[in-house]
Protein backbone atom coordinates (compact mmCIF):
# COMPACT_ATOMS: atom_id res chain seq x y z
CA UNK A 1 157.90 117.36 46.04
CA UNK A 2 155.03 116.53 43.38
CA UNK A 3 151.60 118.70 43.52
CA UNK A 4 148.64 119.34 41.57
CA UNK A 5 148.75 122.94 41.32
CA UNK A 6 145.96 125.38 39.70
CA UNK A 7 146.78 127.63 36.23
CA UNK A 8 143.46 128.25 35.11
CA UNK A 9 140.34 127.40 34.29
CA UNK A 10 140.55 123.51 33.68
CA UNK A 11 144.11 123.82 33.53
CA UNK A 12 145.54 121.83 36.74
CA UNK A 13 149.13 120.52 36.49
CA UNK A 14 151.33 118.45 38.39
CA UNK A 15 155.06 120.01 39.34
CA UNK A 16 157.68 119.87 41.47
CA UNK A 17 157.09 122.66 44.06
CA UNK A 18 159.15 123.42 47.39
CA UNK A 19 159.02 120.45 50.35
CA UNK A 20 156.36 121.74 53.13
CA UNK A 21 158.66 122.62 56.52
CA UNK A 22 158.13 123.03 60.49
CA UNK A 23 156.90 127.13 60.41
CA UNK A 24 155.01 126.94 64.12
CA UNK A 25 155.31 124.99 67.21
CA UNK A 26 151.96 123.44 66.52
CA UNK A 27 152.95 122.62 62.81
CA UNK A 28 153.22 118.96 62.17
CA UNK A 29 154.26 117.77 58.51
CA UNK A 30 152.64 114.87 56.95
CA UNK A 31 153.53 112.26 54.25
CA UNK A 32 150.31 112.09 52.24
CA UNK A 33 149.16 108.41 51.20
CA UNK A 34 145.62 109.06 49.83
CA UNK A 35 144.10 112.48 48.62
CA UNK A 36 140.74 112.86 47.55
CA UNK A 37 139.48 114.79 44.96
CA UNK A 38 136.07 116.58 45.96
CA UNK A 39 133.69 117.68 44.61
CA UNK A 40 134.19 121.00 45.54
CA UNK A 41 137.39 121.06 43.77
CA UNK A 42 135.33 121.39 40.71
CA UNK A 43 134.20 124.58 41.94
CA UNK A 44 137.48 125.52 41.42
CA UNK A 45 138.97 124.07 38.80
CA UNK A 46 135.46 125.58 36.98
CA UNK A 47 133.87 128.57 38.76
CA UNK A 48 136.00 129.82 41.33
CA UNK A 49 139.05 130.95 39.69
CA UNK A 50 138.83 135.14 40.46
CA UNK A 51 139.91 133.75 44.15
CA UNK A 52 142.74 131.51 42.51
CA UNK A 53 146.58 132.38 42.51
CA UNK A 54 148.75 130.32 39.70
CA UNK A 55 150.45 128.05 41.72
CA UNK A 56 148.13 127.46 44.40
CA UNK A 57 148.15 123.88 45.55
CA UNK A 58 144.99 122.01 45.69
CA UNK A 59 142.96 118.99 47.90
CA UNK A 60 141.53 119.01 51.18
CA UNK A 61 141.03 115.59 52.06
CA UNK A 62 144.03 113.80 52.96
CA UNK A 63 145.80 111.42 55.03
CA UNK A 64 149.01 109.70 55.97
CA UNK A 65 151.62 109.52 57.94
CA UNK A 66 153.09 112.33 60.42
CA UNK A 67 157.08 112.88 59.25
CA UNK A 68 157.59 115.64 61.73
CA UNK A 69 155.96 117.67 64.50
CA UNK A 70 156.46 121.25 66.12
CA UNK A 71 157.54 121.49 69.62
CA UNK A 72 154.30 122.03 70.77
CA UNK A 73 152.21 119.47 69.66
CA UNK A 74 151.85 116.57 71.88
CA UNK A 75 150.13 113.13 71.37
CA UNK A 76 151.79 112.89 67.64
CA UNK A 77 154.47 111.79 66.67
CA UNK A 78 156.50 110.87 63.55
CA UNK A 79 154.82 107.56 62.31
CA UNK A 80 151.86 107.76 63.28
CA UNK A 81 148.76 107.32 60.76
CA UNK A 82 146.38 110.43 60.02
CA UNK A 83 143.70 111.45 58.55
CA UNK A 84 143.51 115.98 58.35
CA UNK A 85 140.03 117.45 59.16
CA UNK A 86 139.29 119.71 55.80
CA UNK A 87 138.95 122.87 57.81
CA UNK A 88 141.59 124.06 60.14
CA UNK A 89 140.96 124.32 63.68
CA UNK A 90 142.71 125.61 67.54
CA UNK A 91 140.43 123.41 69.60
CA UNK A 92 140.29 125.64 72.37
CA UNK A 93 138.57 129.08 71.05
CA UNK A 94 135.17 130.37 71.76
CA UNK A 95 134.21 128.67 68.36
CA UNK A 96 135.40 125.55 68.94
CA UNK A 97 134.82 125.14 72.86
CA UNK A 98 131.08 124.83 71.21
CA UNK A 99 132.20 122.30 68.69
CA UNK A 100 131.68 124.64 66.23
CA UNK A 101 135.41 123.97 64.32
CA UNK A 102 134.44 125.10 61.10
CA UNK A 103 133.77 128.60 62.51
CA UNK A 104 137.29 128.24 64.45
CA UNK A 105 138.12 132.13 65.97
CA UNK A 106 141.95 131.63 65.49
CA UNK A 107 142.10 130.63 62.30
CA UNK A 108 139.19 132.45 60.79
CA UNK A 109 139.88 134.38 57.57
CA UNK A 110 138.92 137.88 58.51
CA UNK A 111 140.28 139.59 55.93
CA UNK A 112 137.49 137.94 54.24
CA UNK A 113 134.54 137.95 56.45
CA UNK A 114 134.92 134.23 56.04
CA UNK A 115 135.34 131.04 58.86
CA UNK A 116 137.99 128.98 59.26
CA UNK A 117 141.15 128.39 56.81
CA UNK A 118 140.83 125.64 54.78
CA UNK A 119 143.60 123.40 52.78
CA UNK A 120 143.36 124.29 49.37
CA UNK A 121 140.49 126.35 48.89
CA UNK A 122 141.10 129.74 47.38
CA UNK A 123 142.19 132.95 49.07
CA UNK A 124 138.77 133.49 50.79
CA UNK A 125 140.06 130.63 53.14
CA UNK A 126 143.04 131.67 53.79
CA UNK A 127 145.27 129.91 50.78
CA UNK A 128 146.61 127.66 53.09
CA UNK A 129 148.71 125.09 50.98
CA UNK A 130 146.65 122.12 49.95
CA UNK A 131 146.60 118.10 50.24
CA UNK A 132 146.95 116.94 46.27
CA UNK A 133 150.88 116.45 46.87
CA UNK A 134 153.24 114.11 48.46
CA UNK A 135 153.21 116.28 51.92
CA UNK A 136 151.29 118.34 53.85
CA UNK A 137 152.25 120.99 56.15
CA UNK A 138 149.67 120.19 58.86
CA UNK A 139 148.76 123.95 61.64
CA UNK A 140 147.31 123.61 64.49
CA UNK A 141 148.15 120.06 64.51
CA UNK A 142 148.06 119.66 68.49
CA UNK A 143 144.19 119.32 67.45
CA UNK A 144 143.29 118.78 64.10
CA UNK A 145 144.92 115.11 62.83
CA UNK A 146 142.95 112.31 63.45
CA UNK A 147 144.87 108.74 64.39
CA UNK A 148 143.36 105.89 62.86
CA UNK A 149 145.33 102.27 63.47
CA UNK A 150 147.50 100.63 61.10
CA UNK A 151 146.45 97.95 59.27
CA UNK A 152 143.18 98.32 56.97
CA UNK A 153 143.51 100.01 53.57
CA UNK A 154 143.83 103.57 53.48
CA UNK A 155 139.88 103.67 51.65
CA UNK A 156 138.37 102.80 55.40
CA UNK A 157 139.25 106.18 56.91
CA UNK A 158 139.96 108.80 54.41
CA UNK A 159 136.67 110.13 53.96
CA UNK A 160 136.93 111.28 57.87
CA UNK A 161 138.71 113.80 56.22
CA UNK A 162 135.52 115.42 54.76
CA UNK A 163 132.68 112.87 53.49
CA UNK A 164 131.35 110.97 56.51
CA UNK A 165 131.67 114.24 58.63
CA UNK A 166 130.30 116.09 56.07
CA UNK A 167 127.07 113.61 55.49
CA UNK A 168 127.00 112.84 58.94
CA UNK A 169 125.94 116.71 59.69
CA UNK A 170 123.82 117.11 56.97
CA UNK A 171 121.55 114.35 58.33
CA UNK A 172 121.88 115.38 62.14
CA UNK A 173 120.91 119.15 60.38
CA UNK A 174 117.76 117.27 58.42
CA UNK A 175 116.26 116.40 61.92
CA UNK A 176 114.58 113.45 60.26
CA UNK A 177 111.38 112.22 63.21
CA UNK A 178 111.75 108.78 63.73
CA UNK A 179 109.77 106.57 61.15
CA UNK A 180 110.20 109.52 58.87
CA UNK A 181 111.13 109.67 55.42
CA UNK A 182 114.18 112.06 53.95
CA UNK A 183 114.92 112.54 50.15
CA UNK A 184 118.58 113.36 49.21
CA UNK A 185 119.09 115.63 45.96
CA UNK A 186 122.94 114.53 44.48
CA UNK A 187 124.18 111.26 45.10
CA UNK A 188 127.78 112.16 44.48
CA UNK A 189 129.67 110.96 47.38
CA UNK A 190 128.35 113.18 49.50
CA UNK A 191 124.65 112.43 48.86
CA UNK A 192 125.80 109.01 48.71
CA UNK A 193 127.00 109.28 52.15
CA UNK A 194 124.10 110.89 53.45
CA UNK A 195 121.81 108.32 52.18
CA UNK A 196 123.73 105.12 53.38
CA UNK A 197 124.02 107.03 56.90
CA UNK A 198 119.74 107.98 57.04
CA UNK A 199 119.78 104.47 56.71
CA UNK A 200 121.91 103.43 59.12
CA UNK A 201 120.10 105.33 61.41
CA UNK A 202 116.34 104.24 60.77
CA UNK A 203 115.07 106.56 58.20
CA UNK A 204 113.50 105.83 54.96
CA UNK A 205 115.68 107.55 51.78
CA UNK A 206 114.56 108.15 48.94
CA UNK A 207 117.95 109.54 46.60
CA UNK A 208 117.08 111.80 43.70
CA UNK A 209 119.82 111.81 40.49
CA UNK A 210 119.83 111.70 36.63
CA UNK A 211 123.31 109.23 36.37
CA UNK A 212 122.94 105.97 35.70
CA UNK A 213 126.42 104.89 37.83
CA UNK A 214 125.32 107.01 40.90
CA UNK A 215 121.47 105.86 40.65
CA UNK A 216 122.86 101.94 40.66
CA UNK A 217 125.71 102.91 43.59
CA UNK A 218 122.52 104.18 45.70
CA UNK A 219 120.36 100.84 44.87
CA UNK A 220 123.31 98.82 45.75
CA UNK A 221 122.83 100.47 49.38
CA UNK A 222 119.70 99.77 49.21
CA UNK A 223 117.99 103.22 48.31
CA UNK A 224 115.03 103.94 47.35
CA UNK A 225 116.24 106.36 44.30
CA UNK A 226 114.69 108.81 41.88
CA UNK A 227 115.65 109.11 38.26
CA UNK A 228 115.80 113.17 37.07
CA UNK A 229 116.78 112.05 33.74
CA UNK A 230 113.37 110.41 33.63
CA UNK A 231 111.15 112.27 35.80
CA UNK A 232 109.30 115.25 34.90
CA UNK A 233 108.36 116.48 37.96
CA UNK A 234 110.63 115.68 40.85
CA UNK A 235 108.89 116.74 43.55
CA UNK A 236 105.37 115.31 42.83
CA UNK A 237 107.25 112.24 42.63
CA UNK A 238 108.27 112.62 46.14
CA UNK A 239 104.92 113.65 47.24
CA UNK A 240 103.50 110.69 45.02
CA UNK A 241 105.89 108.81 47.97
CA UNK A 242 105.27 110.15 51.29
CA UNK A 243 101.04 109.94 51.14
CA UNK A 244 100.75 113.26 48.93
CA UNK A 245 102.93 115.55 51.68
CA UNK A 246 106.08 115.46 50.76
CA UNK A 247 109.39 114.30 52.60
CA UNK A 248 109.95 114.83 56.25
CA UNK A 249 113.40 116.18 55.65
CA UNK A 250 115.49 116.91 52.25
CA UNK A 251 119.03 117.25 51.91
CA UNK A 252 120.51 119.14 49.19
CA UNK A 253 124.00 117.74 48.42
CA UNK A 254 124.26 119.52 44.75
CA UNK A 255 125.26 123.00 45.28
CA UNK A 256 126.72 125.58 43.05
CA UNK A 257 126.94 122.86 39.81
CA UNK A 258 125.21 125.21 36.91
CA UNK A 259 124.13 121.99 35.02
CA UNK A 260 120.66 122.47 34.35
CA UNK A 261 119.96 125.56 35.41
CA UNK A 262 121.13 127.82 31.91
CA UNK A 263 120.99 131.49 33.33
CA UNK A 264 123.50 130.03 36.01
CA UNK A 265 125.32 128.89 33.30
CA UNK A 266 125.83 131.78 31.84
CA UNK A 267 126.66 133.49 34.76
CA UNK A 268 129.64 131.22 35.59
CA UNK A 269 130.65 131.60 31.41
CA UNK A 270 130.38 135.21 31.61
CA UNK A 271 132.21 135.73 35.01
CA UNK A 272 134.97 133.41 33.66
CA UNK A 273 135.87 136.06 30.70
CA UNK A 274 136.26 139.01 32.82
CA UNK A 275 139.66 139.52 34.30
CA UNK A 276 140.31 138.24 38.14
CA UNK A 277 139.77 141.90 39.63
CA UNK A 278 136.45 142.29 38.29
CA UNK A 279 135.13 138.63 38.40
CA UNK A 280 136.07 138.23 42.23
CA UNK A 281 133.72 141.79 43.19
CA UNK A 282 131.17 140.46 40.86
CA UNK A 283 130.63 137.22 41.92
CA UNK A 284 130.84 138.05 45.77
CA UNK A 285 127.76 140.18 44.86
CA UNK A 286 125.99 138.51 42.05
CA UNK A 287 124.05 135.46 41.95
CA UNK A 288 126.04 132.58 39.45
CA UNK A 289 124.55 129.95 41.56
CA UNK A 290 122.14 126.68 40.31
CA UNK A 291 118.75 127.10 42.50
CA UNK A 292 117.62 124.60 40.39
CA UNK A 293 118.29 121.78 43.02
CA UNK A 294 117.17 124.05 46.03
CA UNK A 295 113.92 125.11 44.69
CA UNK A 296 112.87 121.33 43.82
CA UNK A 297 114.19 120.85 47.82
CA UNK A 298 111.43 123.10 48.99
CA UNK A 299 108.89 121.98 46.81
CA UNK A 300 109.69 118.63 47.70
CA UNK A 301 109.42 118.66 51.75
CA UNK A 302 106.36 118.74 53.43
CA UNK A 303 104.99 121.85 55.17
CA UNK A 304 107.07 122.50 58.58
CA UNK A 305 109.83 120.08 57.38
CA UNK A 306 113.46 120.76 57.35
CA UNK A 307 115.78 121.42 54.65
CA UNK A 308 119.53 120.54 55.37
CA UNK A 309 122.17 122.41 52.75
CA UNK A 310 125.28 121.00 52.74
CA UNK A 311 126.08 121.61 48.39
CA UNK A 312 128.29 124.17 48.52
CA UNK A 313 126.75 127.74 46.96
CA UNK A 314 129.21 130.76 46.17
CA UNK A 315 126.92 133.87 44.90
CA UNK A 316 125.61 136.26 47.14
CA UNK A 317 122.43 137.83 45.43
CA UNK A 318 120.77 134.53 43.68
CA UNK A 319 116.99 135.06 44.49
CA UNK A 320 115.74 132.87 47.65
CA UNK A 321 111.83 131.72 47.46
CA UNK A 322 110.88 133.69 50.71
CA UNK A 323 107.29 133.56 50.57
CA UNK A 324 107.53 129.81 49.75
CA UNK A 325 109.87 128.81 52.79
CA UNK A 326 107.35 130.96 54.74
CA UNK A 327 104.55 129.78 53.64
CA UNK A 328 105.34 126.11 54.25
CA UNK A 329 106.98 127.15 57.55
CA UNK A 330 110.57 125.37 56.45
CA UNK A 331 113.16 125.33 58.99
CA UNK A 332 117.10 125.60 57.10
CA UNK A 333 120.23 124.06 58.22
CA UNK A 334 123.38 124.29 56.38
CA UNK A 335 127.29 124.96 57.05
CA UNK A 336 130.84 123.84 56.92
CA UNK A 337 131.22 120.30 58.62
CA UNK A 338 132.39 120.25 61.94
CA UNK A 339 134.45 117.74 61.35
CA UNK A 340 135.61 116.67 65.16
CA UNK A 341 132.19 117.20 66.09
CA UNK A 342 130.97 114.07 64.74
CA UNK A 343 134.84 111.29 64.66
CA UNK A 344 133.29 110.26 67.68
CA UNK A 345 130.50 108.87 65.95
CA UNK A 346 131.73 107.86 62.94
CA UNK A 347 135.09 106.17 64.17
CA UNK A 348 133.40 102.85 65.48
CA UNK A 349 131.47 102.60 61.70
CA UNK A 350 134.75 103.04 60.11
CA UNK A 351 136.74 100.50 62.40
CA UNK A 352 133.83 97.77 62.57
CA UNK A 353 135.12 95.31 59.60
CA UNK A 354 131.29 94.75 58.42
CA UNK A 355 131.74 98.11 56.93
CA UNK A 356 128.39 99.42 57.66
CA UNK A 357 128.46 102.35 55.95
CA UNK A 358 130.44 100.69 52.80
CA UNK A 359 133.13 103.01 52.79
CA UNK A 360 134.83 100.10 50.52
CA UNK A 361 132.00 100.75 48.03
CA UNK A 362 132.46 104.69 47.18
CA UNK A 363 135.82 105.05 45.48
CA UNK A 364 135.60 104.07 41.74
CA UNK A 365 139.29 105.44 40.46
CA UNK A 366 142.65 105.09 42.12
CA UNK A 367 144.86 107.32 40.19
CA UNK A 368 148.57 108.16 40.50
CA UNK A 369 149.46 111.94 41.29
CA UNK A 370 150.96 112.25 38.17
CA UNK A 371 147.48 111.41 36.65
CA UNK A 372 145.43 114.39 38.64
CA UNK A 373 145.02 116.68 35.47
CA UNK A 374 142.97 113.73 33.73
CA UNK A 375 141.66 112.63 36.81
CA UNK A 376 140.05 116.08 36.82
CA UNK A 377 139.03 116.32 33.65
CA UNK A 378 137.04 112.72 33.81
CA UNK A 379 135.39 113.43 37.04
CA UNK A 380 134.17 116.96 36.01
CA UNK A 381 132.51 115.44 32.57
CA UNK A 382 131.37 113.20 34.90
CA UNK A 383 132.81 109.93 32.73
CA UNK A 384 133.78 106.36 32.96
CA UNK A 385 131.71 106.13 36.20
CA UNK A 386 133.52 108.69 37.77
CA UNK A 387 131.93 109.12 41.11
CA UNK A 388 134.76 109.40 44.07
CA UNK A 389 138.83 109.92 42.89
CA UNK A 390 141.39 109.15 45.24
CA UNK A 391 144.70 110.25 43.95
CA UNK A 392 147.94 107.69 45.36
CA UNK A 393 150.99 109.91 45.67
């Protein structure tokens, strides 16, 4: 079969690799229709490489239809239309009998000190084959695939793989009060997501970004949005907003991305020189993060608010504003979607053909397999648009 598999730094390529197989009784194998590329992936194909193997296969957001299943997986069969959960979970661990999948006991990555596996994400979790390819070897699929009915276009429940789970948390995690007022930092699709679901919900949203295409995607949705690339001071804008005090709730969807931030920058530059068995130690201790983002959070929520992290961050040392947080009494949330946690919620959004959440309106490329290492490219620099890729094996 075809996969995008990672070489290098900005070197992905598309090749013919071995056909996923039946390895465990709870293994089900998927044909893969749609395949997301996240933003996360970026992390990868840019930062993250000291916890790459050549060859690994990328993608984590996937669905399509189930070709085979193990012998003990029950409610699936061949035919039926999926959509995989990012992380990889049992269902019936300590971890997840509290709904807390992404922290799944069984298929934690120990080794590692990290949670559960995930498809395609590097060896810290657990370089489990990933969902950029024309099939998917599916474990613990007696749990983890999601059937969604035949009929509507793949685009209306594909991002239950990872976006609307992963936005649906991070506002749940904001604990926005009723009548209250929550500013989202990064309106890729995840801050998209979050914004269109805050509200759905009630809340007033006020979306902070500095490109043009994501600023107009937001107004379409109609939210209230913040331009960085014209601002000077972000957070006295907010304040200027919310009577002086500053948002009830914040949610930073930017993460790790060094832009702006030019010491990160350098870290990531400098880390990306040094061979793989000194980069990996180095950046599991160092700080190669963008705080950029998070420190404009916590200046922009008002005292006792809550800041909800769901950008991911991959140093370990970057240096944390204690006496800030403390001073302003700021309550953090962050983590790994539980994706099951929330289907329940997010299924009748998805299914309703008003599209409430206008999942319709979020992908802006379509791009064959074969197309993934430009597809990349244009999405990292951020160009013709580029806000959410779906790759069409």
């Amino acid at each position: 079969m075809k996969a995008v598999t990672w070489h290098g730094k900005r070197d992905v390529r598309v090749e013919e690799v071995p056909d996923p197989m039946i390895k465990e009784p709870n293994d089900a194998v998927i044909r893969v229709t749609s395949s997301g590329i996240c933003g996360s992936d970026l992390h990868l194909y840019e930062v993250l490489g000291p916890f790459m193997a050549e060859g690994d296969i990328l993608g984590h957001e996937p669905m399509g239809v189930v070709e085979a299943v193990g012998s003990a997986v029950d409610g699936l069969k061949p035919g039926d239309r999926v959509v995989i959960p990012f992380n990889i979970a049992c269902g019936h661990c300590h971890m997840c009998g509290m709904e807390l999948y992404a922290q799944c006991e069984t298929t934690q990555v120990r080794e590692h000190g990290m949670g559960a596996a995930l498809f395609g994400y590097t060896k810290l979790y657990g370089r489990v084959p990933g969902a950029q390819a024309e099939y998917l070897r599916v474990p613990e699929a007696q749990f983890g695939p999601i059937k969604v009915p035949e009929g509507p276009p793949d685009e209306r429940f594909v991002y239950l793989s990872d976006v609307l789970p992963t936005a649906w948390q991070a506002v749940a995690y904001a604990e926005i009060p009723e009548g209250g007022t929550v500013a989202v930092f990064g309106l890729g699709p995840i801050g998209q997501m979050c914004a269109r679901i805050a509200r759905h919900l009630g809340h007033h949203v006020i979306g902070v970004d500095g490109v043009p295409e994501r600023l107009e995607m937001a107004r379409r949705h109609g939210v209230e949005v913040v331009d960085a690339s014209e601002t000077h001071d972000v957070p006295e804008e907010i304040r200027a907003r919310t009577s002086g005090r500053g948002a009830d709730s914040v949610i930073d969807a930017v993460g790790m991305e060094a832009h702006g931030s030019p010491a990160a920058k350098i870290a990531q530059t400098l880390t990306g020189l040094l061979p793989d068995a000194m980069a990996a130690p180095l950046m599991s201790h160092a700080g190669v993060d963008r705080l950029n983002a998070l420190n404009q959070c916590i200046d922009s929520v008002r005292r006792c608010g809550v800041i909800s992290v769901i950008g991911v961050y991959g140093g370990m040392t970057d240096p944390m504003p204690m006496l800030r947080l403390f001073d302003k009494g700021v309550t953090l949330r962050m983590g790994q979607a539980h994706v099951k946690r929330w289907i329940s919620a997010l299924m009748p959004l998805v299914t309703d053909d008003s599209d409430p959440l206008g999942v319709m309106d979020l992908t802006t490329h379509r791009v064959p397999l074969d197309e993934a290492p430009a597809a990349y490219e244009m999405f990292q620099k951020k160009a013709d648009g580029a806000i959410k890729v779906l790759l069409k094996p």
